[in-house]
C-alpha atoms as a PDB file:
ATOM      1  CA  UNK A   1       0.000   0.000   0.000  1.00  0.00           C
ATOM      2  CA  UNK A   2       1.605   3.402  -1.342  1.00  0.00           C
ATOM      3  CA  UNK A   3       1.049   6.585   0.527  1.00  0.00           C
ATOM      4  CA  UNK A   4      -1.999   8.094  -1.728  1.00  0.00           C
ATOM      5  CA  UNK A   5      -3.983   4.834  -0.675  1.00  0.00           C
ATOM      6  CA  UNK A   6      -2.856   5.192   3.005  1.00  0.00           C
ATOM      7  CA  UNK A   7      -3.993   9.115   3.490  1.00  0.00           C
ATOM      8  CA  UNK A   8      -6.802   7.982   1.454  1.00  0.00           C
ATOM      9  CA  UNK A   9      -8.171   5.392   3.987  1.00  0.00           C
ATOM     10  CA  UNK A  10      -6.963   7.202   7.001  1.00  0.00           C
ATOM     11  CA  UNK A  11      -8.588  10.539   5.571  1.00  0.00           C
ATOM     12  CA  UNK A  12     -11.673   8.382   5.672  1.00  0.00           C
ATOM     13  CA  UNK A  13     -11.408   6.659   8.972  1.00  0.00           C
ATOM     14  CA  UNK A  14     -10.616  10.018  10.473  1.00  0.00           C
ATOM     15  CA  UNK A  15     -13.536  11.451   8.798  1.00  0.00           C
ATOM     16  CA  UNK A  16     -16.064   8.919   9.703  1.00  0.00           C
ATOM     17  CA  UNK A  17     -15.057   8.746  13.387  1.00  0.00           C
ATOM     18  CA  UNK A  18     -15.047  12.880  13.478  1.00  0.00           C
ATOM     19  CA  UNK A  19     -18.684  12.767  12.018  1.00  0.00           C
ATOM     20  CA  UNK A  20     -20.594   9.749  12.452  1.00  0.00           C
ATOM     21  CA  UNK A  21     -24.410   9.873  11.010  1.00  0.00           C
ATOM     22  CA  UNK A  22     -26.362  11.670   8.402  1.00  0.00           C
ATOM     23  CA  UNK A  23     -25.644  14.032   5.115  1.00  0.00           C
ATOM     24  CA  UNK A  24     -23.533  16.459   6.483  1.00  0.00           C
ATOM     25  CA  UNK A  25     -21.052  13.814   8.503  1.00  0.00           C
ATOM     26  CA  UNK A  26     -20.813  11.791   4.535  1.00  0.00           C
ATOM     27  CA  UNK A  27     -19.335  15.395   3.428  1.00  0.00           C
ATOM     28  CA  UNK A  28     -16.948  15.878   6.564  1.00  0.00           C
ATOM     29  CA  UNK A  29     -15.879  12.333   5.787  1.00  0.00           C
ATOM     30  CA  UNK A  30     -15.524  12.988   2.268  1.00  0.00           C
ATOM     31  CA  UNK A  31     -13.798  16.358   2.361  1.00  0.00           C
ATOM     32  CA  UNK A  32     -10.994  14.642   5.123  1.00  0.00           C
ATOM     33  CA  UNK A  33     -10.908  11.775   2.973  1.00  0.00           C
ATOM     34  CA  UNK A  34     -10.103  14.195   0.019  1.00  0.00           C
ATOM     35  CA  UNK A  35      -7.550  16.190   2.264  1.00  0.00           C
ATOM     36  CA  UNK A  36      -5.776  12.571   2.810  1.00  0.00           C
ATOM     37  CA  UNK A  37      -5.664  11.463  -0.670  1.00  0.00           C
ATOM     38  CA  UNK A  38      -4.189  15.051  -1.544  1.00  0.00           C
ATOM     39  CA  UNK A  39      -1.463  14.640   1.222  1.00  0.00           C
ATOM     40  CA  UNK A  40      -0.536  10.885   0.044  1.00  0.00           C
ATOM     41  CA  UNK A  41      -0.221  12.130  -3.415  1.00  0.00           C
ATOM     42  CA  UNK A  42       2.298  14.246  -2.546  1.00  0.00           C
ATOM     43  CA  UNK A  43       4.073  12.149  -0.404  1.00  0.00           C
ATOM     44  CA  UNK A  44       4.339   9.754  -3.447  1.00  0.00           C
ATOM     45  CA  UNK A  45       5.402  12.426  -5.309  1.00  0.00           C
ATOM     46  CA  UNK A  46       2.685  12.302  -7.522  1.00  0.00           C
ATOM     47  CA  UNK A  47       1.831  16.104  -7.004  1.00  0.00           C
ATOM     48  CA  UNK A  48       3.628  19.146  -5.795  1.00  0.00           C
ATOM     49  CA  UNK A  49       2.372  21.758  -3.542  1.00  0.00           C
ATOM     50  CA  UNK A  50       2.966  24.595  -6.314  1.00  0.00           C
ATOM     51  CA  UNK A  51       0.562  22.697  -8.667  1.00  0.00           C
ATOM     52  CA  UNK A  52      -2.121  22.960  -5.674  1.00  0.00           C
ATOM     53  CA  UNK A  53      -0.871  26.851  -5.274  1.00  0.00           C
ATOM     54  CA  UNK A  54      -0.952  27.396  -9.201  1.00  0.00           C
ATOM     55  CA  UNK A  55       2.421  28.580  -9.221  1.00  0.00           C
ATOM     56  CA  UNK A  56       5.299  27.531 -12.176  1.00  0.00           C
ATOM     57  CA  UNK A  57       8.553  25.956 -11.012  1.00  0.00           C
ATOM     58  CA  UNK A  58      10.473  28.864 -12.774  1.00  0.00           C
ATOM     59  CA  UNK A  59       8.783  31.514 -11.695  1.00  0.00           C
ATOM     60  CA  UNK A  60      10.334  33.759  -8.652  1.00  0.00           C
END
């Protein structure tokens, strides 16, 4: 299991214990779980924090 699945699942379990029951705790869950798979991603080194920040490499 890479990093992106790990903040992924752990995005998810934190989620679901932070907001257990009805519509609004599914969107807490899924909003952490989408904070997670962002942060694995870029401990793979899949994406980099200046793509997130919409800024070029080059530029300074």
């Amino acid at each position: 299991m890479n990093a992106t699945q790990t903040g992924l699942i752990s995005g998810l379990i934190l989620g679901t214990a932070a907001a257990i029951g009805g519509f609004s705790g599914f969107l807490i869950a899924l909003l952490i779980g989408v904070v997670g798979l962002v942060v694995g991603r870029i401990l793979d080194g899949e994406l980099e924090i200046g793509d997130l920040l919409g800024r070029a490499k080059d530029r300074r």
